[in-house]
Structures are given as structure tokens and as C-alpha cells.
PDB file of N, CA and C in Angstrom:
ATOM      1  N   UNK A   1       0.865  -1.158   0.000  1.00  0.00           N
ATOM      2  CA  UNK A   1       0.000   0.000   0.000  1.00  0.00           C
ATOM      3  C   UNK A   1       0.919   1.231   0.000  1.00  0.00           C
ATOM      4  N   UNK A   2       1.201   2.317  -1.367  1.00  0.00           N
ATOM      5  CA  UNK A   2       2.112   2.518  -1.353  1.00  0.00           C
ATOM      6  C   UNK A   2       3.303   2.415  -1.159  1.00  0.00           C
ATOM      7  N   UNK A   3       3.539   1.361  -1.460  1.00  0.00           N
ATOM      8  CA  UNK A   3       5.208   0.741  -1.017  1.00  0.00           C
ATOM      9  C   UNK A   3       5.251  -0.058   0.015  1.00  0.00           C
ATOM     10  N   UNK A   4       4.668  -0.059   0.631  1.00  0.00           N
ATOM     11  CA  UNK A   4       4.481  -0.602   2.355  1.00  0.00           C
ATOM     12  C   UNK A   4       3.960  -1.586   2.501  1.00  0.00           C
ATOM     13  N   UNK A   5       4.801  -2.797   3.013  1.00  0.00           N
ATOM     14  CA  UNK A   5       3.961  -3.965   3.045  1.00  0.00           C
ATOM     15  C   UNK A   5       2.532  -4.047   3.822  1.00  0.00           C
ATOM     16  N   UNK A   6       1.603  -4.560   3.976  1.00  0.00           N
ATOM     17  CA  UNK A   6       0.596  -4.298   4.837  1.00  0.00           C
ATOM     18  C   UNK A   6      -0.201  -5.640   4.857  1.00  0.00           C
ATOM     19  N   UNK A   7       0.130  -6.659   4.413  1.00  0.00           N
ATOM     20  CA  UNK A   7      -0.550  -8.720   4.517  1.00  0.00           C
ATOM     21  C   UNK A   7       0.477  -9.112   4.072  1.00  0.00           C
ATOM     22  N   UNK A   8       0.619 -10.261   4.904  1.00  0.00           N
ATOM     23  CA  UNK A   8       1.394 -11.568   4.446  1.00  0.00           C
ATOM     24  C   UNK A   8       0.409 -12.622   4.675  1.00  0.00           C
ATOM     25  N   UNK A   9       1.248 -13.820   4.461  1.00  0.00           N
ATOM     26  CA  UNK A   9       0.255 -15.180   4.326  1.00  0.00           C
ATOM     27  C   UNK A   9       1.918 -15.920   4.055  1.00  0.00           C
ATOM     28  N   UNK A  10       1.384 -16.885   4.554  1.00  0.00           N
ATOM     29  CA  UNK A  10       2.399 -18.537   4.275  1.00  0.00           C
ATOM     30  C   UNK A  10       1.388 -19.709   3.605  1.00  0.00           C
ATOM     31  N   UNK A  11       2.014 -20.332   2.849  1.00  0.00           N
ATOM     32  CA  UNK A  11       1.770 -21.822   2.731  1.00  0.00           C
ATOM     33  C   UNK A  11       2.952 -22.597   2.782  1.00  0.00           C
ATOM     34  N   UNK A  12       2.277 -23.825   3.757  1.00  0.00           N
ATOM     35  CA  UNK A  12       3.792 -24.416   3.605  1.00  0.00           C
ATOM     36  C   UNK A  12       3.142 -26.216   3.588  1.00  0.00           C
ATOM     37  N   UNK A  13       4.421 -26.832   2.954  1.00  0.00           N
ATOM     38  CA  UNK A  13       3.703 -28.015   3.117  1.00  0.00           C
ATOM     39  C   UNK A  13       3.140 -29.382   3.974  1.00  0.00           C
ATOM     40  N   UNK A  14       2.564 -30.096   3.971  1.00  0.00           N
ATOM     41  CA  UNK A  14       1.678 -30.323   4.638  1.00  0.00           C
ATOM     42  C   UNK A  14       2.503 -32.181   4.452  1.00  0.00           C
ATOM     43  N   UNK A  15       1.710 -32.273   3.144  1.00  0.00           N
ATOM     44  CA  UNK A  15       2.408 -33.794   3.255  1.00  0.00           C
ATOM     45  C   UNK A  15       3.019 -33.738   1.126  1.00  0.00           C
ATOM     46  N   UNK A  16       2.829 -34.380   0.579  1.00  0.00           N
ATOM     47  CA  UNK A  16       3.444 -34.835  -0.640  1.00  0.00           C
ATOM     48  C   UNK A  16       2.320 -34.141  -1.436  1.00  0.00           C
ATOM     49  N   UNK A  17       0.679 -34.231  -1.135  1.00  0.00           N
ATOM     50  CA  UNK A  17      -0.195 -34.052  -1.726  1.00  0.00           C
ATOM     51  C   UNK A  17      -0.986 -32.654  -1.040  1.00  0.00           C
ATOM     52  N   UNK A  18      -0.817 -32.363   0.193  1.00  0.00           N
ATOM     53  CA  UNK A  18      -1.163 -30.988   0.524  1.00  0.00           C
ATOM     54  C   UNK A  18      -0.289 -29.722   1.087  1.00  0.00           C
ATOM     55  N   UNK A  19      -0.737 -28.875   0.651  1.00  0.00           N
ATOM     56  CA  UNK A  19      -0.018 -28.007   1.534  1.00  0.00           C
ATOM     57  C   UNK A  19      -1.127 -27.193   2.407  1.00  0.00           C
ATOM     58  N   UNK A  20      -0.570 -26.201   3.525  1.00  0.00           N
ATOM     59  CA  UNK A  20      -0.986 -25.572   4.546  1.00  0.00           C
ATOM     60  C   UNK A  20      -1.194 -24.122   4.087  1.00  0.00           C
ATOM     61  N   UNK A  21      -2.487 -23.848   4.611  1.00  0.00           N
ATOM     62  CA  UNK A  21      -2.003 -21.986   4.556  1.00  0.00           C
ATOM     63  C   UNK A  21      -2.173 -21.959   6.156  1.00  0.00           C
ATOM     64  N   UNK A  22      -1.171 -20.691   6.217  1.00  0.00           N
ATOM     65  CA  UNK A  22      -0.932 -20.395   7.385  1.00  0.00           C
ATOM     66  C   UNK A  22      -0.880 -18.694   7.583  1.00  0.00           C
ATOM     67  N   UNK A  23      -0.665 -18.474   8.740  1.00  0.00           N
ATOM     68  CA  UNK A  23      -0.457 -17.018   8.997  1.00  0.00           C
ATOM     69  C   UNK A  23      -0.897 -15.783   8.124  1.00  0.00           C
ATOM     70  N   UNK A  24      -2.588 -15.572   7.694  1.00  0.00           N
ATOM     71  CA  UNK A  24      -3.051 -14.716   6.802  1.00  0.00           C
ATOM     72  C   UNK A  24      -3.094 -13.619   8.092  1.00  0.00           C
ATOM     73  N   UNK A  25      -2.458 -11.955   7.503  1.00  0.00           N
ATOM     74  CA  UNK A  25      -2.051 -10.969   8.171  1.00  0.00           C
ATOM     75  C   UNK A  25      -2.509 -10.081   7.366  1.00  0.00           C
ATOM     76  N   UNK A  26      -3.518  -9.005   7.831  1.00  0.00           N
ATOM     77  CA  UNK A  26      -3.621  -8.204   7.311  1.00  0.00           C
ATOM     78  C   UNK A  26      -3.605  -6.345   7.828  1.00  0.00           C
ATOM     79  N   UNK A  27      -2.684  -5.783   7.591  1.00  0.00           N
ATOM     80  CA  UNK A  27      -2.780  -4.863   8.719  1.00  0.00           C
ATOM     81  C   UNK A  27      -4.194  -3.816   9.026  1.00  0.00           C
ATOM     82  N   UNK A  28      -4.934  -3.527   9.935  1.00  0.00           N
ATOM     83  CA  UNK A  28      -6.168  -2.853  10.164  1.00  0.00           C
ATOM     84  C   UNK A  28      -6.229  -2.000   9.091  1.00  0.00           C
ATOM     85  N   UNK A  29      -5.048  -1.039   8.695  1.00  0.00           N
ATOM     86  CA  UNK A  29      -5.438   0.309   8.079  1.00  0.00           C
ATOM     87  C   UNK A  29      -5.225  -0.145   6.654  1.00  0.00           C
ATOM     88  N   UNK A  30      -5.283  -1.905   6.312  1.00  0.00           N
ATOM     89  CA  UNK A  30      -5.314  -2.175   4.936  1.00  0.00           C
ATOM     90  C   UNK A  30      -6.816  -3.485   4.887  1.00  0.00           C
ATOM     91  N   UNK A  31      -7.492  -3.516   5.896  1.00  0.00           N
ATOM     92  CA  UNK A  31      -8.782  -4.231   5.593  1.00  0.00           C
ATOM     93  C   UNK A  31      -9.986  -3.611   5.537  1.00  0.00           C
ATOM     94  N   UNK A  32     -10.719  -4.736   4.832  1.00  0.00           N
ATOM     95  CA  UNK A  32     -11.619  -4.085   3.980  1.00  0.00           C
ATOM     96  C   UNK A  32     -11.329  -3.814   2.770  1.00  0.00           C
ATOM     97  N   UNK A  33     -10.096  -4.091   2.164  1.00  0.00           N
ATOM     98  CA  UNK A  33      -9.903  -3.491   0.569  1.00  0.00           C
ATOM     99  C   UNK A  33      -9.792  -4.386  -0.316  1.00  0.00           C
ATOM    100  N   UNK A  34     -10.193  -5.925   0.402  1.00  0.00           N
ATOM    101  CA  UNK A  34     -10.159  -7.586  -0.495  1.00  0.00           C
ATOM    102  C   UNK A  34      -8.639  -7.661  -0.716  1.00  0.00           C
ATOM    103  N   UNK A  35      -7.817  -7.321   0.687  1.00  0.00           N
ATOM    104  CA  UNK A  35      -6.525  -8.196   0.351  1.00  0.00           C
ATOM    105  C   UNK A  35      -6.021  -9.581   0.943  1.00  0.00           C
ATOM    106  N   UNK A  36      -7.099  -9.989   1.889  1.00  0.00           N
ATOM    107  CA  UNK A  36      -7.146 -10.919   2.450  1.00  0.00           C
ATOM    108  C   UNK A  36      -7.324 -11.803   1.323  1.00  0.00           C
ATOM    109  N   UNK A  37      -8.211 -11.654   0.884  1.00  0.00           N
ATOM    110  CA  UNK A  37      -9.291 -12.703  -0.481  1.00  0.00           C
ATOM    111  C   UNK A  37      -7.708 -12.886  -1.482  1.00  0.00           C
ATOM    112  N   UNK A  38      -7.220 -11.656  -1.640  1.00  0.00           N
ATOM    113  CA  UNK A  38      -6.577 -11.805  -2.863  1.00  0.00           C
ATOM    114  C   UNK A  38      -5.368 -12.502  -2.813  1.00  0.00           C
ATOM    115  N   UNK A  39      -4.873 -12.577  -1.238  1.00  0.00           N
ATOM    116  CA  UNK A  39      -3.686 -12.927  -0.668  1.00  0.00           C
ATOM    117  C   UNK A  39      -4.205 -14.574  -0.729  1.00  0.00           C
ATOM    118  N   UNK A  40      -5.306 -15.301  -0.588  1.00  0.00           N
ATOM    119  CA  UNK A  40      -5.949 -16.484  -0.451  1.00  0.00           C
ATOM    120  C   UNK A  40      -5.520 -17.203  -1.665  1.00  0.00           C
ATOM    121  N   UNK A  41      -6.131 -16.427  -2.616  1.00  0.00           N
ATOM    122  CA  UNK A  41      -6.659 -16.473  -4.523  1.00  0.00           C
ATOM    123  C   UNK A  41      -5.223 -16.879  -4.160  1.00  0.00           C
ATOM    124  N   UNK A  42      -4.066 -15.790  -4.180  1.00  0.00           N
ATOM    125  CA  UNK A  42      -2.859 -16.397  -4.776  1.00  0.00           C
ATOM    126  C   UNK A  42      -2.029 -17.884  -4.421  1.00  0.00           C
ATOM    127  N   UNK A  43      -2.314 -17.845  -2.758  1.00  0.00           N
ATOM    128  CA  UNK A  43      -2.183 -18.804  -2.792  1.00  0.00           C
ATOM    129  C   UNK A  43      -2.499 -20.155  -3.223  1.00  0.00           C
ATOM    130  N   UNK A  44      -3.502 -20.348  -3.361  1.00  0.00           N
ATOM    131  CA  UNK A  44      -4.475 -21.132  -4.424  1.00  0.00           C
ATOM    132  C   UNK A  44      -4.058 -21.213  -5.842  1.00  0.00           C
ATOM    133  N   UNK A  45      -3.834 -20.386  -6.240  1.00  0.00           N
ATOM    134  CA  UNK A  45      -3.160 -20.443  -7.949  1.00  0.00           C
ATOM    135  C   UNK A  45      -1.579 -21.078  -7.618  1.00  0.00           C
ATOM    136  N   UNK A  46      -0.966 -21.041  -6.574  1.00  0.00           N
ATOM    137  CA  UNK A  46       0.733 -20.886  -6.366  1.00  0.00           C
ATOM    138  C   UNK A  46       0.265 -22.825  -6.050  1.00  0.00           C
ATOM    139  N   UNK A  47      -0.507 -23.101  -5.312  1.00  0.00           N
ATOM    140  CA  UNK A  47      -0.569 -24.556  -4.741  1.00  0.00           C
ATOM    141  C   UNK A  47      -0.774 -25.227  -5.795  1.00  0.00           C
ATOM    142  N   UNK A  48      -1.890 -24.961  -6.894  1.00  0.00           N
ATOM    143  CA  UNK A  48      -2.686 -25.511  -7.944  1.00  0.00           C
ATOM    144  C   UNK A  48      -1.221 -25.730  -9.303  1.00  0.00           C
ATOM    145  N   UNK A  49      -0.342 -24.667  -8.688  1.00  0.00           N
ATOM    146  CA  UNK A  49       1.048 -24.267 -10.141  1.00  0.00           C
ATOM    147  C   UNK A  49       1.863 -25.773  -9.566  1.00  0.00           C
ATOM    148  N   UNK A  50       2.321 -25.771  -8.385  1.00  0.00           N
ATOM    149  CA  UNK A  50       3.159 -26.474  -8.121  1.00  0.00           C
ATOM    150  C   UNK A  50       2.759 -28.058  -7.822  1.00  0.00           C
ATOM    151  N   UNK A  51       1.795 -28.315  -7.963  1.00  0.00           N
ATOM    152  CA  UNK A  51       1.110 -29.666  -7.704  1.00  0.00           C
ATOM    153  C   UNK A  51       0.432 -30.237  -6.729  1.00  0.00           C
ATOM    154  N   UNK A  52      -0.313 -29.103  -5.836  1.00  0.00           N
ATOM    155  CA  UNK A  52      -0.445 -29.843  -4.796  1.00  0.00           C
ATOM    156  C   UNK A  52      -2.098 -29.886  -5.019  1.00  0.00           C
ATOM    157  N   UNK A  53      -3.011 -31.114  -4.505  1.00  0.00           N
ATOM    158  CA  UNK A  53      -3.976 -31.406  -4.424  1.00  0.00           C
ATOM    159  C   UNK A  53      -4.796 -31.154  -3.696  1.00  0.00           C
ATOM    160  N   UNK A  54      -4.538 -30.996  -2.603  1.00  0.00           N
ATOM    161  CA  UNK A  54      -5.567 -30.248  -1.261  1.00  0.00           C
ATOM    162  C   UNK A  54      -4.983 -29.063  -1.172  1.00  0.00           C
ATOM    163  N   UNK A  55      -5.291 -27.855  -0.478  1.00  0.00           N
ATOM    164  CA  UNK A  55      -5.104 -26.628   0.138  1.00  0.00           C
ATOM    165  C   UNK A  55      -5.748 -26.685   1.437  1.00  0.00           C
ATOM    166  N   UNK A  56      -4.921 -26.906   2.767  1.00  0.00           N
ATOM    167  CA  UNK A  56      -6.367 -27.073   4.343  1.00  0.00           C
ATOM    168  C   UNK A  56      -5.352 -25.670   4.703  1.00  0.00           C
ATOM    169  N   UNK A  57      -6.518 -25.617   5.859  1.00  0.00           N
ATOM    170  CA  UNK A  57      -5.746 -24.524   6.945  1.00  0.00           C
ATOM    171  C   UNK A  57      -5.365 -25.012   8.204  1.00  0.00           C
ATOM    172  N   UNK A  58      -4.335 -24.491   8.466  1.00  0.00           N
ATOM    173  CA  UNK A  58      -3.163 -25.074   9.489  1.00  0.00           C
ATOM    174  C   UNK A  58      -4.107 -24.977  10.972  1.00  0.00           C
ATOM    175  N   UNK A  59      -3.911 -25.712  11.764  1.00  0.00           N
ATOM    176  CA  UNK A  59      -4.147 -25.247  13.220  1.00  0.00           C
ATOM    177  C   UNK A  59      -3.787 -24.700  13.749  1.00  0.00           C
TER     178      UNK A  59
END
């Protein structure tokens, strides 16, 4: 947001066939603007690129 980071997110893997999302961060004065969603989406396209079959969320 202007230069400034303001969400992160992890995926990491899980087993051979899934990986994890983990740690979705979004800072207050950047929600509400669908960067959560978009930070999700990517991960989802990044899991779907590299082969993995499930996407769960971590505990």
C-alpha cells in the first residue's frame, strides 16, 4: 500500500499431496480493501502451479 507492506500469508507443506495456509495478516489500516481474499486467490493459484492437491488450513 504505497510501497508498504501491509498482509502476508504462508503456505507451507503439509504432506506430498497438501499443503498448509498459514499465517493470513492483514494490517487494520489495509482491511476491507479484499486483500485478504486476494492474498488467499494467490495462494491457491501458487498450490494448484506447483502440484499440490488439497489446500487445508493449518491449526
Amino acid at each position: 500500500m504505497n510501497g508498504e507492506i501491509v498482509g502476508s500469508i504462508f503456505v507451507v507443506e503439509g504432506n506430498e499431496d497438501t499443503a498448509k495456509l498459514r499465517l493470513l495478516i492483514v494490517d487494520p489500516k489495509a482491511r476491507g480493501l479484499g486483500l485478504g481474499s486476494q492474498l488467499v486467490k494467490e495462494c491457491i493459484n501458487f498450490s494448484r502451479r506447483v502440484g499440490y492437491k488439497k489446500l487445508v488450513m493449518d491449526e
